[in-house]
Protein backbone atom coordinates (compact mmCIF):
# COMPACT_ATOMS: atom_id res chain seq x y z
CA UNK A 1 92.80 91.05 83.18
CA UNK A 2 95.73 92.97 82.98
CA UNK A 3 98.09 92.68 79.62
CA UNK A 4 101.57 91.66 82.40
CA UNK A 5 99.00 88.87 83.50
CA UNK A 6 98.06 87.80 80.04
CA UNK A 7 101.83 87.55 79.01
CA UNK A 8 102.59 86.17 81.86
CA UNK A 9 99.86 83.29 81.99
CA UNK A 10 101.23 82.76 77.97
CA UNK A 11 104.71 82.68 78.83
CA UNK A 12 104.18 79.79 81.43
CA UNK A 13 102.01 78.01 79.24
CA UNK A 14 104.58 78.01 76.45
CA UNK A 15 107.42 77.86 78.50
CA UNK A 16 106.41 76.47 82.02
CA UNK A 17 106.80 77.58 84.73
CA UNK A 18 110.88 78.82 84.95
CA UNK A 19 110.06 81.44 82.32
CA UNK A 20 107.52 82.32 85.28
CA UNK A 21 109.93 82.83 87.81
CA UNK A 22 111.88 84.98 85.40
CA UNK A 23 108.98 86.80 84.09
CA UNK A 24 108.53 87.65 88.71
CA UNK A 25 112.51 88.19 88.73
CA UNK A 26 111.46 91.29 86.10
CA UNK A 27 109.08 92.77 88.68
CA UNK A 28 111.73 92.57 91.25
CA UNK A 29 114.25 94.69 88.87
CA UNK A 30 111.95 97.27 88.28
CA UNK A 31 111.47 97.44 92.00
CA UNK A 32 114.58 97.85 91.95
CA UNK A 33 115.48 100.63 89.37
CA UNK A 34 113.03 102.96 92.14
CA UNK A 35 114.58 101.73 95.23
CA UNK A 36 118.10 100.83 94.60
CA UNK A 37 119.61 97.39 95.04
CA UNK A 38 117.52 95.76 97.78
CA UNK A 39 118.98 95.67 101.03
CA UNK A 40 118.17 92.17 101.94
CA UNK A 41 117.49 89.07 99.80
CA UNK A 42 116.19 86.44 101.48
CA UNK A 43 117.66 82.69 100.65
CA UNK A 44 115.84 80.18 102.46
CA UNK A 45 112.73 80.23 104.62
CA UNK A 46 110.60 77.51 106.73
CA UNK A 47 107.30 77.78 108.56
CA UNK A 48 108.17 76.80 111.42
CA UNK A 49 104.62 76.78 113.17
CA UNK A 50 101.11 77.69 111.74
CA UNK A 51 97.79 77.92 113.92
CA UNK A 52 94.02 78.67 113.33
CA UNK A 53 93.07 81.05 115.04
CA UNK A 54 89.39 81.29 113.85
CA UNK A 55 87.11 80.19 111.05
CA UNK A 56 84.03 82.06 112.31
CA UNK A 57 83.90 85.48 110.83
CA UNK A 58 87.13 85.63 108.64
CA UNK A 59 89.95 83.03 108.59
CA UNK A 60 92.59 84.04 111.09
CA UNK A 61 95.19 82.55 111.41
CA UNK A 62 99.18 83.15 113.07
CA UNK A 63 102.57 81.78 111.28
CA UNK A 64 105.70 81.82 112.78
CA UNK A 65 108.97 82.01 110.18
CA UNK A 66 112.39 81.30 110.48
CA UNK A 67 114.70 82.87 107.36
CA UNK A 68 118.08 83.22 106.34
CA UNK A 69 119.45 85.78 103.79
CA UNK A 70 122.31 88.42 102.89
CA UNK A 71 121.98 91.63 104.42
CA UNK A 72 123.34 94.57 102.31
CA UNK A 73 127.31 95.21 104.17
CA UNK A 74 126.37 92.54 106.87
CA UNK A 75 126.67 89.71 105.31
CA UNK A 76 124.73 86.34 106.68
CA UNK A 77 121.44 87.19 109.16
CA UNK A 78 118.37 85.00 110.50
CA UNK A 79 115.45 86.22 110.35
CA UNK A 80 112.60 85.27 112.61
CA UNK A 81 109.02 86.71 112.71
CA UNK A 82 105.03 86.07 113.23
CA UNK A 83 102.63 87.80 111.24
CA UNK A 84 98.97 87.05 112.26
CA UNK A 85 96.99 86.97 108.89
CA UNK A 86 93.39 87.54 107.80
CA UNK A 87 91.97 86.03 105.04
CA UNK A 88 89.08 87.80 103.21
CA UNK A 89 85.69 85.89 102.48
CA UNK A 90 85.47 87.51 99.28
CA UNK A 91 88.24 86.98 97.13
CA UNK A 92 91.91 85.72 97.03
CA UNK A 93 93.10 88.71 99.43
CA UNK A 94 95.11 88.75 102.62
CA UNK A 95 96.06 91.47 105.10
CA UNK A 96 99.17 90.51 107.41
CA UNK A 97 100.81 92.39 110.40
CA UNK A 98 103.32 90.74 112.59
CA UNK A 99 107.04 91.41 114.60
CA UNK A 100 110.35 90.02 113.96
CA UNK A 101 113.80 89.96 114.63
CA UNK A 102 117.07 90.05 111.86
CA UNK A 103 120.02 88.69 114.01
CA UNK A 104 123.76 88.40 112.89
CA UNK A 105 126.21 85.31 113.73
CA UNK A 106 127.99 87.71 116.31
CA UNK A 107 124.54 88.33 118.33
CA UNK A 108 123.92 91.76 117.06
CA UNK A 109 119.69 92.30 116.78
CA UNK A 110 117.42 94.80 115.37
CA UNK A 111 113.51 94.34 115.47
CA UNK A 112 110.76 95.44 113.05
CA UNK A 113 106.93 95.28 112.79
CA UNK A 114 105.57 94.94 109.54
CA UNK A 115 102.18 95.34 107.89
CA UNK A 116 101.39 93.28 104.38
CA UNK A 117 98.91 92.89 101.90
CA UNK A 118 99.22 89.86 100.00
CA UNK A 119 97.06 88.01 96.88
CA UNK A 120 97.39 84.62 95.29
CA UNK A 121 97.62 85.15 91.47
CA UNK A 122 96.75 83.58 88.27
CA UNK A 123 99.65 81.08 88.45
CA UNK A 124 99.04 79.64 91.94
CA UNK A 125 102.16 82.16 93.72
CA UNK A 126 101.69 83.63 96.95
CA UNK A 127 102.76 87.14 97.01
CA UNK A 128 102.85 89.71 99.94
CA UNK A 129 103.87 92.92 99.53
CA UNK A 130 103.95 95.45 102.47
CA UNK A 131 106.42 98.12 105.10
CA UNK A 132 108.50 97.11 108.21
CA UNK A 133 109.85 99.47 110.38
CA UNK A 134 113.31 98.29 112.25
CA UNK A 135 114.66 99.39 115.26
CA UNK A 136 118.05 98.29 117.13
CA UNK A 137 119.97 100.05 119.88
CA UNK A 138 123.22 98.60 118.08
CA UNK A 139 126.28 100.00 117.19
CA UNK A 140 127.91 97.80 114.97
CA UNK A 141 126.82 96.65 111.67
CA UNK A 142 122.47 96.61 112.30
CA UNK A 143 123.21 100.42 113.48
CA UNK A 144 121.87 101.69 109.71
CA UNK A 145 118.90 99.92 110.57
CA UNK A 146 117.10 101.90 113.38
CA UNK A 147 114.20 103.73 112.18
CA UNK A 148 114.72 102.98 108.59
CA UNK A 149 111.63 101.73 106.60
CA UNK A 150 111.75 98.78 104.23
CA UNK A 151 109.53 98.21 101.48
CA UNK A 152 108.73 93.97 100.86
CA UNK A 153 108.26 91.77 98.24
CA UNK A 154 108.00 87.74 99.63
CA UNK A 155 106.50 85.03 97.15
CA UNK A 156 105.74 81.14 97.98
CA UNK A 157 105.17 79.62 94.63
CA UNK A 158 103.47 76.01 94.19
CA UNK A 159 106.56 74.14 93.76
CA UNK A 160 107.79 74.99 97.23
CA UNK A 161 110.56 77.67 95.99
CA UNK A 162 110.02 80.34 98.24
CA UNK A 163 111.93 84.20 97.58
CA UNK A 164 112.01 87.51 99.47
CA UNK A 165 113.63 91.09 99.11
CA UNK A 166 113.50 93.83 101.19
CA UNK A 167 114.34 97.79 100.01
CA UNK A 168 115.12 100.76 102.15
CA UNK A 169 112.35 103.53 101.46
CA UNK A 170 114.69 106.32 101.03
């Protein structure tokens, strides 16, 4: 086990399980110091629909999401996406790859599809890291999103607390 897991599984132990979610906020600013300041942090999120799609071979199965966050010089967006999502036999892995859309109060939309890999760790938290690539024929303010990659970082943790950031790949 890694020594950042070790601390980490200390620090909640001692601490519970804020000092967790600041231990995770670290990870996010180091993220940050190669990336720049994220371009979109995500500030609420529901599943809005969730289906099995098999139980056979590997677990399959397809979640629909509806988000809300701050887009960097936008301001307020929605996001709204399904990833279909394979869960490996062996393990605590998933691999994710779905299509969404980031839509601003004035109508404007750009779409992405995104790829993830995500793990459940130590502590119980979800975490899925992976690419989307946007595209928009806009003009306005989702113009600086066609064809730019984002890098992603979403958690779920027990509690219910759910986060997400998104950084351009420059």
């Amino acid at each position: 086990m890694t020594t950042f897991f070790m601390n980490l599984l200390t620090i909640s132990f001692v601490h519970g399980l804020e000092s967790t979610y600041d231990k995770y906020l670290q990870i996010n600013t180091n993220l940050t110091e190669l990336f720049g300041e994220p371009i979109y942090k995500e500030t609420e999120r529901i599943t809005s629909n969730s289906i099995v799609l098999d139980v056979d071979k590997n677990i399959r199965t397809q979640d629909s999401y509806t988000a809300s966050g701050m887009l960097k010089g936008v301001g307020n967006v929605t996001d709204k996406s399904t990833f279909l999502t394979t869960f490996q036999r062996e393990g605590n892995v998933t691999t994710s790859n779905g299509n969404g859309i980031f839509t601003t109060v004035d109508g404007e939309i750009a779409t992405y599809i995104g790829q993830d890999l995500g793990m459940i760790d130590e502590n119980g938290v979800e975490i899925f890291r992976g690419i989307q690539i946007f595209q928009t024929e806009s003009n306005g303010k989702l113009s600086f999103l066609d064809n730019l990659i984002g890098l992603y970082e979403y958690k779920n943790w027990p509690d219910g607390k759910k986060t997400g950031m998104i950084w351009q790949w420059k």
